[in-house]
C-alpha atoms as a PDB file:
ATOM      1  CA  UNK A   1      12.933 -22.757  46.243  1.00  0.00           C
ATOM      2  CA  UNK A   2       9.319 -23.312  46.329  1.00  0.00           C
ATOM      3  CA  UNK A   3       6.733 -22.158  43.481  1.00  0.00           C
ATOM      4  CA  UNK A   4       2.903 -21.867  43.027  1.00  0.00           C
ATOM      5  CA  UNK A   5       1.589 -22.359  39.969  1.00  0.00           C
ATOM      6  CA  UNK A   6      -1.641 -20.607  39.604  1.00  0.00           C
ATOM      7  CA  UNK A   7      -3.267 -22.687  36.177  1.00  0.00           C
ATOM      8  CA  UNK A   8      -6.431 -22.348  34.640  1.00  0.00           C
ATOM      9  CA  UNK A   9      -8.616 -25.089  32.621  1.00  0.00           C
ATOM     10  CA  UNK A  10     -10.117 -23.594  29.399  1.00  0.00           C
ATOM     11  CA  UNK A  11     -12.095 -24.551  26.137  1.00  0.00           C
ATOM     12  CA  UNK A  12      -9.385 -25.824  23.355  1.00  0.00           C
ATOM     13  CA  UNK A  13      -8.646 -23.320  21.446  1.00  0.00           C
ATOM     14  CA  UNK A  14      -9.702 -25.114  18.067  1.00  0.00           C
ATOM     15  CA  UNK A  15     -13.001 -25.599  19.526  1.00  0.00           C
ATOM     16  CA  UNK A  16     -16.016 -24.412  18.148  1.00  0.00           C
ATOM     17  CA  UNK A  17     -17.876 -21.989  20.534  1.00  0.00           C
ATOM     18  CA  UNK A  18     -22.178 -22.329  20.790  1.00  0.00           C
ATOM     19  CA  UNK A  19     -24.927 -21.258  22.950  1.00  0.00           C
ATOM     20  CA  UNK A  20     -27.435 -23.612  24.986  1.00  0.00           C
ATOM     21  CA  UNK A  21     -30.598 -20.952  24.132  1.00  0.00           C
ATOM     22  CA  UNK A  22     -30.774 -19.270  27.131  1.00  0.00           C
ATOM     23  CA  UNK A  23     -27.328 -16.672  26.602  1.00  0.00           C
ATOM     24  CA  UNK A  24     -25.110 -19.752  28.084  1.00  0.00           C
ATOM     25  CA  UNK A  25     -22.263 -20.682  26.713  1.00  0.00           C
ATOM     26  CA  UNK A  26     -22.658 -24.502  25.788  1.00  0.00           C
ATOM     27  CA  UNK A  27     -19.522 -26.894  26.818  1.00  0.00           C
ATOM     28  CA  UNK A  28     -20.928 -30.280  25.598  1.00  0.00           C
ATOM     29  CA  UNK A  29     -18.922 -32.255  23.627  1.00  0.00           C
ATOM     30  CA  UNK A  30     -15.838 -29.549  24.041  1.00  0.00           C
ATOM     31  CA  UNK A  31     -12.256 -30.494  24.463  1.00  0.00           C
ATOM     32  CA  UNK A  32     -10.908 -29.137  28.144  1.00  0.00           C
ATOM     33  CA  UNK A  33      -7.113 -28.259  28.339  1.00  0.00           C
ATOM     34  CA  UNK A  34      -4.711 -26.358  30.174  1.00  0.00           C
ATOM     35  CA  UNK A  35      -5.051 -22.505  29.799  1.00  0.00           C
ATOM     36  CA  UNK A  36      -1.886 -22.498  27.192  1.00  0.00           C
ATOM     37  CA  UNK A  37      -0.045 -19.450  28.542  1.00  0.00           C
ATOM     38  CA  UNK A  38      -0.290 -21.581  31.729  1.00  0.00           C
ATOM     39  CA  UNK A  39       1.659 -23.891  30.503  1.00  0.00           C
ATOM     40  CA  UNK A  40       4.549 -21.511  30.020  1.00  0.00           C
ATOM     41  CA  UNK A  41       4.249 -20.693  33.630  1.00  0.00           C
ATOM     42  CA  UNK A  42       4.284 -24.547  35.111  1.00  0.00           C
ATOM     43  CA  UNK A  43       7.288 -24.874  32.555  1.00  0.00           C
ATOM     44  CA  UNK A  44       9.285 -21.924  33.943  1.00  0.00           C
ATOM     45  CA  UNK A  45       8.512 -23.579  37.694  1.00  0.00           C
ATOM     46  CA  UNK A  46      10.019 -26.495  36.617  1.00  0.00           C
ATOM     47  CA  UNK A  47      13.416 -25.240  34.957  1.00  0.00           C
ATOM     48  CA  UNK A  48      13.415 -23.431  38.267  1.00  0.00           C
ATOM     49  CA  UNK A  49      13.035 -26.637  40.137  1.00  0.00           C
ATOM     50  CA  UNK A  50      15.367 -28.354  38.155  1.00  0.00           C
ATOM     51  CA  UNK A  51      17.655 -25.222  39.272  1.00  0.00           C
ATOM     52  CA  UNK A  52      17.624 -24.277  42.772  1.00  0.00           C
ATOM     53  CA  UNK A  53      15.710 -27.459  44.201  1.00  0.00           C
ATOM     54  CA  UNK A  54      12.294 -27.206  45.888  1.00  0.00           C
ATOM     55  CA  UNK A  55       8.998 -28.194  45.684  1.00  0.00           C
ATOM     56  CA  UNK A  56       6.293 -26.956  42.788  1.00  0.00           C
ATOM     57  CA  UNK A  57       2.514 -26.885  43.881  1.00  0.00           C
ATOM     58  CA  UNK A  58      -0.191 -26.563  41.271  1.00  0.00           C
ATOM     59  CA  UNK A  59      -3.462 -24.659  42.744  1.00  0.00           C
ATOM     60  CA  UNK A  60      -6.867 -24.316  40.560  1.00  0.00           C
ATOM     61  CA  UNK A  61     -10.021 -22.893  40.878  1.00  0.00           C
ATOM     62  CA  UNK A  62     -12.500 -25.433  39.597  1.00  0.00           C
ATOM     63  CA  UNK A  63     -14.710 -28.797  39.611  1.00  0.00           C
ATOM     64  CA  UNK A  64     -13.656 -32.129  38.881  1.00  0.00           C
ATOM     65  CA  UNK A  65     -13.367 -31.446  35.558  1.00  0.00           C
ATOM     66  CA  UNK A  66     -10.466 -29.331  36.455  1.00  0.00           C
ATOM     67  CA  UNK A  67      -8.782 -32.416  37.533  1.00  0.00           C
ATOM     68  CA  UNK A  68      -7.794 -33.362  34.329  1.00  0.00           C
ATOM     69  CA  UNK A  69      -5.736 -30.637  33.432  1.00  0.00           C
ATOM     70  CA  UNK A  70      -4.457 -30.983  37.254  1.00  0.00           C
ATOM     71  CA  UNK A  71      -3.096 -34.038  36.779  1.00  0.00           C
ATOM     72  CA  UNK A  72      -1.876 -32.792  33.212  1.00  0.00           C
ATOM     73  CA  UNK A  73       0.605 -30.323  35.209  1.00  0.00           C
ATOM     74  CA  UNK A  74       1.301 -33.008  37.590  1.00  0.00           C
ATOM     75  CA  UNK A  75       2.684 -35.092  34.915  1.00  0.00           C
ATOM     76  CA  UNK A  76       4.933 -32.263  33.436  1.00  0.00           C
ATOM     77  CA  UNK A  77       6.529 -32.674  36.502  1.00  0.00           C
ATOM     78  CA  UNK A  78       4.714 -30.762  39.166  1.00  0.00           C
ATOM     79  CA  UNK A  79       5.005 -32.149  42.776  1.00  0.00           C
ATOM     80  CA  UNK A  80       1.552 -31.837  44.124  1.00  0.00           C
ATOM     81  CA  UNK A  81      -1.622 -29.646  43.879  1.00  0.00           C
ATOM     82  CA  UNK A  82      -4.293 -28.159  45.657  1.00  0.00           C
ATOM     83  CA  UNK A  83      -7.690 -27.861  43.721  1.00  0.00           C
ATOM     84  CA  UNK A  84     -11.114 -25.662  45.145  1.00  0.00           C
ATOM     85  CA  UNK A  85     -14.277 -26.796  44.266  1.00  0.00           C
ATOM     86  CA  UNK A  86     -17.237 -25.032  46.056  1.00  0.00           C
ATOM     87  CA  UNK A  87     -20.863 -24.640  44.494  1.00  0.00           C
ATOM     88  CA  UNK A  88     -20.511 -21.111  45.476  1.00  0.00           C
ATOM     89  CA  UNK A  89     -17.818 -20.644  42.754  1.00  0.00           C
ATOM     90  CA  UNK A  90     -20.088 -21.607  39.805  1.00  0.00           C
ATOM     91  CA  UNK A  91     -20.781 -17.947  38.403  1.00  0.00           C
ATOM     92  CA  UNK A  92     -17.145 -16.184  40.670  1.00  0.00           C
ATOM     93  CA  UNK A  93     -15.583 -13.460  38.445  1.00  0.00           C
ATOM     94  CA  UNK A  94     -12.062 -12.540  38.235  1.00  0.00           C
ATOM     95  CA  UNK A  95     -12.411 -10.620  41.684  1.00  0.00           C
ATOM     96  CA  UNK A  96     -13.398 -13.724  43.662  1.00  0.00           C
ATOM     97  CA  UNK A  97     -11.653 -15.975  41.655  1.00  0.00           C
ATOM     98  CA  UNK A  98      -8.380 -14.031  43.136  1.00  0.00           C
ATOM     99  CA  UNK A  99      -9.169 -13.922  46.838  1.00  0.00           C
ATOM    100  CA  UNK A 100      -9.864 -17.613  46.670  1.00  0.00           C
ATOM    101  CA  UNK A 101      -6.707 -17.953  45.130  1.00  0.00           C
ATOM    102  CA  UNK A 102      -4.838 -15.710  47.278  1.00  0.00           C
ATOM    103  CA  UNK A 103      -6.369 -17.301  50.509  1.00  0.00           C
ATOM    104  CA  UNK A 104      -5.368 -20.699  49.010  1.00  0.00           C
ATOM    105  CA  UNK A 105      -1.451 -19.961  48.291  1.00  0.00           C
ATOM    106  CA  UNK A 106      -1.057 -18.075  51.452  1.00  0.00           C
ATOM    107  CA  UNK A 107      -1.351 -21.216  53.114  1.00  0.00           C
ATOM    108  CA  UNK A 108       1.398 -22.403  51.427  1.00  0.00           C
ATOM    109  CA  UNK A 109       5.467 -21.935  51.641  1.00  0.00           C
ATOM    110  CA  UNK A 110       6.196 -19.637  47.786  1.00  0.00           C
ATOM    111  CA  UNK A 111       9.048 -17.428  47.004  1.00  0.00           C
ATOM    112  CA  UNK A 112       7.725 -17.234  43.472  1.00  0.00           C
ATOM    113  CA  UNK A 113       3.891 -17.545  42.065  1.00  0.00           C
ATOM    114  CA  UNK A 114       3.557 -17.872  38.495  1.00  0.00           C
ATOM    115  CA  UNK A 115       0.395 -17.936  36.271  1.00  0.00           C
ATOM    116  CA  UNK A 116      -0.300 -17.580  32.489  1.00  0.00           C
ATOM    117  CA  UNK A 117      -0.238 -13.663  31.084  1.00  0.00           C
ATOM    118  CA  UNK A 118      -3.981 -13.947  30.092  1.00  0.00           C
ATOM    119  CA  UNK A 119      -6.465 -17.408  30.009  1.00  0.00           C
ATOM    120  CA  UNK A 120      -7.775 -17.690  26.166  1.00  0.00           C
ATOM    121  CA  UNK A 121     -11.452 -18.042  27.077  1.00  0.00           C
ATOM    122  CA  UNK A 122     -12.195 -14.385  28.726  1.00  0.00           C
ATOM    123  CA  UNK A 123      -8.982 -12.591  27.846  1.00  0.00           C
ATOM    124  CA  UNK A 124      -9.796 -10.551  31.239  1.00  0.00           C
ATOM    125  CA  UNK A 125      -6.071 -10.710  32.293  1.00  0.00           C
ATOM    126  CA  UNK A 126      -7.186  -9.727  36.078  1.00  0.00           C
ATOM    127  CA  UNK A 127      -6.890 -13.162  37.796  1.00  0.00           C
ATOM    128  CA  UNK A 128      -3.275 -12.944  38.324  1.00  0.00           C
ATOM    129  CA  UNK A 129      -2.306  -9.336  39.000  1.00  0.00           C
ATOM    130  CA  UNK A 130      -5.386  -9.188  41.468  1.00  0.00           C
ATOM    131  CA  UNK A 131      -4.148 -12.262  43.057  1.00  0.00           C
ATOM    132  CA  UNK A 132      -0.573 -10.894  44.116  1.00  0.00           C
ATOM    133  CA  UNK A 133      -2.940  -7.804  45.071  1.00  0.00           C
ATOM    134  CA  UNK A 134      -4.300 -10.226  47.828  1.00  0.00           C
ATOM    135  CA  UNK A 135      -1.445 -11.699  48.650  1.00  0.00           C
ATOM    136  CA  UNK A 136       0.699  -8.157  48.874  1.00  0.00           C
ATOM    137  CA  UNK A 137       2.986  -8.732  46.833  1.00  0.00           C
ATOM    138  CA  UNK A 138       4.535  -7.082  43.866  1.00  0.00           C
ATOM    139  CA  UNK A 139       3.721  -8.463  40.150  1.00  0.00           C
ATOM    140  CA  UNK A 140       5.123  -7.813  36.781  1.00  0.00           C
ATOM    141  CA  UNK A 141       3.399  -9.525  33.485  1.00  0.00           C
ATOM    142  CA  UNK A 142       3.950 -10.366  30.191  1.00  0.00           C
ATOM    143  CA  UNK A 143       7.591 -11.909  31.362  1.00  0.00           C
ATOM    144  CA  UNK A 144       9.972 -13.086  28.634  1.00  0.00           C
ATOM    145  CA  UNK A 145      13.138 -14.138  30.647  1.00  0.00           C
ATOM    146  CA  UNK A 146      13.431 -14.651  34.470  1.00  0.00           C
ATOM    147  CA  UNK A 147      16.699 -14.831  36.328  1.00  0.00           C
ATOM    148  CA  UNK A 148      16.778 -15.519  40.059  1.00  0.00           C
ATOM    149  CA  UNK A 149      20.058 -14.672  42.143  1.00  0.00           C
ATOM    150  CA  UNK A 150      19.545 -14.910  46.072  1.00  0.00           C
ATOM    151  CA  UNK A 151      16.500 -13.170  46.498  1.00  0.00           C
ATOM    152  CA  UNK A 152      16.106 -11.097  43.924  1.00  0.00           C
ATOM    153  CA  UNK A 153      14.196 -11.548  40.644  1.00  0.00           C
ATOM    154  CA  UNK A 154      15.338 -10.261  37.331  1.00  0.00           C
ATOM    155  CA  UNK A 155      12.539 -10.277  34.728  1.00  0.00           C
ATOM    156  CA  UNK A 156      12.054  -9.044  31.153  1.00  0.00           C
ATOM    157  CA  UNK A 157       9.129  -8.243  30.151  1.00  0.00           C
ATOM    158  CA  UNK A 158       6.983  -7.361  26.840  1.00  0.00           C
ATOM    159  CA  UNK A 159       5.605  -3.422  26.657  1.00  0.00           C
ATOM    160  CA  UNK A 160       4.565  -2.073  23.902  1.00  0.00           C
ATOM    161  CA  UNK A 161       7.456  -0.942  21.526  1.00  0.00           C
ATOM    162  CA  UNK A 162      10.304  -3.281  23.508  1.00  0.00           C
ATOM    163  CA  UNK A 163      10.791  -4.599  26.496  1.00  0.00           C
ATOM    164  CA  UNK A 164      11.815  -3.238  30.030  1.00  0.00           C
ATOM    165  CA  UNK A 165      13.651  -4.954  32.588  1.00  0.00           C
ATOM    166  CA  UNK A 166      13.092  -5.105  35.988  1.00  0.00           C
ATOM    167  CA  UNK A 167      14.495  -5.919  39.245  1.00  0.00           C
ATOM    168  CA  UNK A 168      11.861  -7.241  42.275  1.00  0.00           C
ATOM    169  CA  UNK A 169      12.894  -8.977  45.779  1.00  0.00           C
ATOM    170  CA  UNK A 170      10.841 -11.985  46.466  1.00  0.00           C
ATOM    171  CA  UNK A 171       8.259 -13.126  46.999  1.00  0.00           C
ATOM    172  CA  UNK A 172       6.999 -12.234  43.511  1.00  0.00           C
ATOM    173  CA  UNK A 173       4.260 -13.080  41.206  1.00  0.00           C
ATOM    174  CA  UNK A 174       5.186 -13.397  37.507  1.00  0.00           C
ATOM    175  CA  UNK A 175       2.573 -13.919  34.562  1.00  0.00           C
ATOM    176  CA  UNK A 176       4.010 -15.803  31.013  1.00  0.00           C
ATOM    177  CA  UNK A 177       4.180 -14.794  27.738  1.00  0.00           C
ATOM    178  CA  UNK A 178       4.995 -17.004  25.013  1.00  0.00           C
ATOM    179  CA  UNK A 179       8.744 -16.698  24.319  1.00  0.00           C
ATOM    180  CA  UNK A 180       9.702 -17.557  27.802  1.00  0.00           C
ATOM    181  CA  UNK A 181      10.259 -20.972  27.282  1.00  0.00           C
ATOM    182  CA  UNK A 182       8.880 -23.971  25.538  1.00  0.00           C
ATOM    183  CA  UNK A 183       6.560 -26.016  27.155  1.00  0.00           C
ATOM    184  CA  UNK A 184       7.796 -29.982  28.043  1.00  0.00           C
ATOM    185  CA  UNK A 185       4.969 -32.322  26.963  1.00  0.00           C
ATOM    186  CA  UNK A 186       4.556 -35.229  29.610  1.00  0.00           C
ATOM    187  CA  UNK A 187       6.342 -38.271  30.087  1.00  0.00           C
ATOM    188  CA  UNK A 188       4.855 -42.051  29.975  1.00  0.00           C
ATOM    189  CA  UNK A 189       6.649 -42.275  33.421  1.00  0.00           C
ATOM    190  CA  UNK A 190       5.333 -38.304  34.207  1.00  0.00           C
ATOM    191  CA  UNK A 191       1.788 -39.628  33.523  1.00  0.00           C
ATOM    192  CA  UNK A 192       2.248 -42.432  35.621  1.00  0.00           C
ATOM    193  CA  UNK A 193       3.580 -40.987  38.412  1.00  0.00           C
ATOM    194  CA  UNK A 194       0.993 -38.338  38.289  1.00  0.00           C
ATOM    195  CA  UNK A 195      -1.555 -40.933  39.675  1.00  0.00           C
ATOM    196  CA  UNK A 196       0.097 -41.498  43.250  1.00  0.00           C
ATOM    197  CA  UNK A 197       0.806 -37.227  43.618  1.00  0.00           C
ATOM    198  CA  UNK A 198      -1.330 -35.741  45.805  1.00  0.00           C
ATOM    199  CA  UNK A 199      -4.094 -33.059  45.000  1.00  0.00           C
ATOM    200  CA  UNK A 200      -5.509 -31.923  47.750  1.00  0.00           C
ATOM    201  CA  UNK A 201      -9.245 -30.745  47.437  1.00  0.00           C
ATOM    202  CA  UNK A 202     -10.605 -28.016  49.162  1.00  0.00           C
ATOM    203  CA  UNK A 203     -14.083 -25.767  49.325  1.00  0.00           C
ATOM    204  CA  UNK A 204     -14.379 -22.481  50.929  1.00  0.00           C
ATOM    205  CA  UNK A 205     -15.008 -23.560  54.175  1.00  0.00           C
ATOM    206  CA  UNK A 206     -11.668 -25.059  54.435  1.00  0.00           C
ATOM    207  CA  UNK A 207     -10.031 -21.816  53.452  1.00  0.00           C
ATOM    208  CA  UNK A 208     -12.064 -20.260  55.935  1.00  0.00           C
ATOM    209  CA  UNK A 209     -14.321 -18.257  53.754  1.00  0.00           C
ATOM    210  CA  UNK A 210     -18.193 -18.255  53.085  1.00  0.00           C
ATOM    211  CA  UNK A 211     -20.155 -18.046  50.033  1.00  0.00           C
ATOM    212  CA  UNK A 212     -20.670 -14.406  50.716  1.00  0.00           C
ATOM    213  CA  UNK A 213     -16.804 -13.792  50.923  1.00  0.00           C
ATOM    214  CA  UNK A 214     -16.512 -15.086  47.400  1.00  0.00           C
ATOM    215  CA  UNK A 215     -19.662 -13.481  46.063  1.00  0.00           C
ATOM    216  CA  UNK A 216     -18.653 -11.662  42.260  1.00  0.00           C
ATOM    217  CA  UNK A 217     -19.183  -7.966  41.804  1.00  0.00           C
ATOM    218  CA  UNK A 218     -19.920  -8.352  38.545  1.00  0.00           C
ATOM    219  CA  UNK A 219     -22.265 -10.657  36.416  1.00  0.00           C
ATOM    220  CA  UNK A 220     -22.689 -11.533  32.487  1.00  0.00           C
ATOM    221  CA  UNK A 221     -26.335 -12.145  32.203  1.00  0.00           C
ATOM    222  CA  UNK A 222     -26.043 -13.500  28.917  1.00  0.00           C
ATOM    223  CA  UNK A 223     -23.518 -14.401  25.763  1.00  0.00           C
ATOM    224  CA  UNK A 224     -24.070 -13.985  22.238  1.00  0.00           C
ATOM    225  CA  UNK A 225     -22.363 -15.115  19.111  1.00  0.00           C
ATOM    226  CA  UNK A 226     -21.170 -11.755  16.931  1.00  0.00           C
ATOM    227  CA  UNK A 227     -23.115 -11.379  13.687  1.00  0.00           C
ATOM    228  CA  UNK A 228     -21.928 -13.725  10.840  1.00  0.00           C
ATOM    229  CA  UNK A 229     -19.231 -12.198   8.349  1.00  0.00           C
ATOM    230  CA  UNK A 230     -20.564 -10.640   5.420  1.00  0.00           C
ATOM    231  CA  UNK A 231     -18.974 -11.883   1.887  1.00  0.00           C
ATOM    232  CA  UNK A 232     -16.874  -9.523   0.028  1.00  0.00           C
ATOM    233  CA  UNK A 233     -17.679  -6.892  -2.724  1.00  0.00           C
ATOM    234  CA  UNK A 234     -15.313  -6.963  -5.624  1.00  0.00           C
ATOM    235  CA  UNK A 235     -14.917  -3.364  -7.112  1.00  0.00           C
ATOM    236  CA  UNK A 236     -14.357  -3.844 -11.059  1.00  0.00           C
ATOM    237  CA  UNK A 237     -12.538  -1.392 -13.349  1.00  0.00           C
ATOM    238  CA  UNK A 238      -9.479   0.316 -12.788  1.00  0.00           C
ATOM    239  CA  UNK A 239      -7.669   3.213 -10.974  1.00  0.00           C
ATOM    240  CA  UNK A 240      -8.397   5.776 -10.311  1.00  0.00           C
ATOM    241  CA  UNK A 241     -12.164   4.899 -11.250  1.00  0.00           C
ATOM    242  CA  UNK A 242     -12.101   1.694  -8.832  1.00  0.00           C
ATOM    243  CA  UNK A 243     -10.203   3.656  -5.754  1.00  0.00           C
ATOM    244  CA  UNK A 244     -13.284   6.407  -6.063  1.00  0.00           C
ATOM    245  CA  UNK A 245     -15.776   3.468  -6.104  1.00  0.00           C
ATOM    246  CA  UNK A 246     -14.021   2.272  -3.205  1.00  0.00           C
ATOM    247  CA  UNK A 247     -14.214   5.519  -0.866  1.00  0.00           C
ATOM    248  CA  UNK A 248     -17.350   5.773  -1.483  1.00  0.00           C
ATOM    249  CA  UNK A 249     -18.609   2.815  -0.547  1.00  0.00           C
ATOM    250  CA  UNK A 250     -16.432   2.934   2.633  1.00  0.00           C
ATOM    251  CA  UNK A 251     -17.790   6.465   3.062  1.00  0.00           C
ATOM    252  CA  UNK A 252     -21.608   5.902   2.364  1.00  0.00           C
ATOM    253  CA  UNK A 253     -22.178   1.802   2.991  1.00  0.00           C
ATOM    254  CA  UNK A 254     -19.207   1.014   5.492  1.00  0.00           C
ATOM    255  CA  UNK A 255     -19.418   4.420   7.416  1.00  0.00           C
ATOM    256  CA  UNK A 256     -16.337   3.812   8.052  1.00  0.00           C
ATOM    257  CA  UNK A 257     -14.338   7.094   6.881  1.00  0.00           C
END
């Protein structure tokens, strides 16, 4: 069985987010990891791996900066990765993002393409779902198990209330949710080895596409930081004279009843 991993590299989450002046966001000095519902998706192609045999390939959209977290999901365990880096891609939205990544993995043998549920920097969700759009195939997200017998895919997934399951031939794409699994941390020998694995580097032109193929349709022009939290207002007394003193200050200061 072969599987594409579709990963993304993002901010840590415990880092502290700040502007460069001109409505940028400002990466200096920030920690880059693995998109961390990503990481239940590389897991998941590895316990399939370990199943059924096969090959897993790791493909990214980003600079060498990506590499890092590249070579991160080699170490896990992945076999080998393919990683596009084009000028052209420094301001692509989710749209372009996914025909890039949809011309990418169709060059590739998959029976199964895997990516994280959301990435924790824009919280779009689009990448993946628009991905298997490309690639025309079905999708199902928010997965909690995943059973493969033959060629069909047996999923569970998270909607809102419960879960549903569902039944899909393959060639799927799947998106994590934590609860699948538990993500391995890399091996001394993983780490190692993930030096002599091969990531192969690509730009648009070698997926055959132009800078206008991969233009975005959409464009933030700026970012701001949301206004700083107010402190607290203490209402003194008691009820019912303090829950009267409270709607009305939700009423006429909060506006919010």
């Amino acid at each position: 069985m072969n599987i594409v991993v579709s990963i993304k590299q993002t901010f840590d989450t415990e880092a502290k987010i700040a502007l460069d002046g001109k409505g940028n966001i400002d990466g200096t000095g920030v920690n880059l990891v693995i998109n961390p519902y990503d990481e239940f998706a590389i897991e998941e192609a590895l316990k399939l791996k370990e199943k059924f045999g096969g090959e897993v390939t790791v493909v990214s959209v980003g600079g060498e900066k990506a590499e890092t977290s590249v070579r991160t999901a080699l170490a896990m365990g992945c076999d080998k990765a393919v990683r596009i880096d084009d000028p052209a891609l420094s301001e692509a939205d989710e749209w372009a993002i996914a025909e890039v990544l949809a011309k990418a993995i169709s060059a590739l043998e998959y029976d199964i393409v895997l990516a994280g549920r959301i990435a924790v920097d824009d919280g779009s969700g689009q990448v993946a779902v628009r991905t298997a759009d490309a690639l025309g195939i079905p999708s199902v997200s928010s997965i909690l198990k995943l059973e493969i017998e033959s060629d069909t895919a047996t999923v569970t997934r998270e909607i809102d209330g419960g879960t549903e399951t569902l039944e899909l031939k393959l060639p799927v794409l799947l998106t994590a949710q934590k609860g699948l699994n538990e993500p391995r941390l890399p091996s001394m020998k993983g780490i190692m080895g993930a030096k002599r694995k091969e990531i192969a580097a690509k730009s648009l032109a070698d997926l055959g596409l132009s800078a206008a193929d991969a233009a975005p349709k959409m464009r933030a022009p700026k970012y701001s930081l949301p206004s700083p939290r107010k402190g607290g207002k203490v209402i003194p007394g008691e009820a019912p004279e303090a829950a009267h003193e409270l709607a009305r200050l939700l009423r006429e200061e909060a506006k919010v009843i």
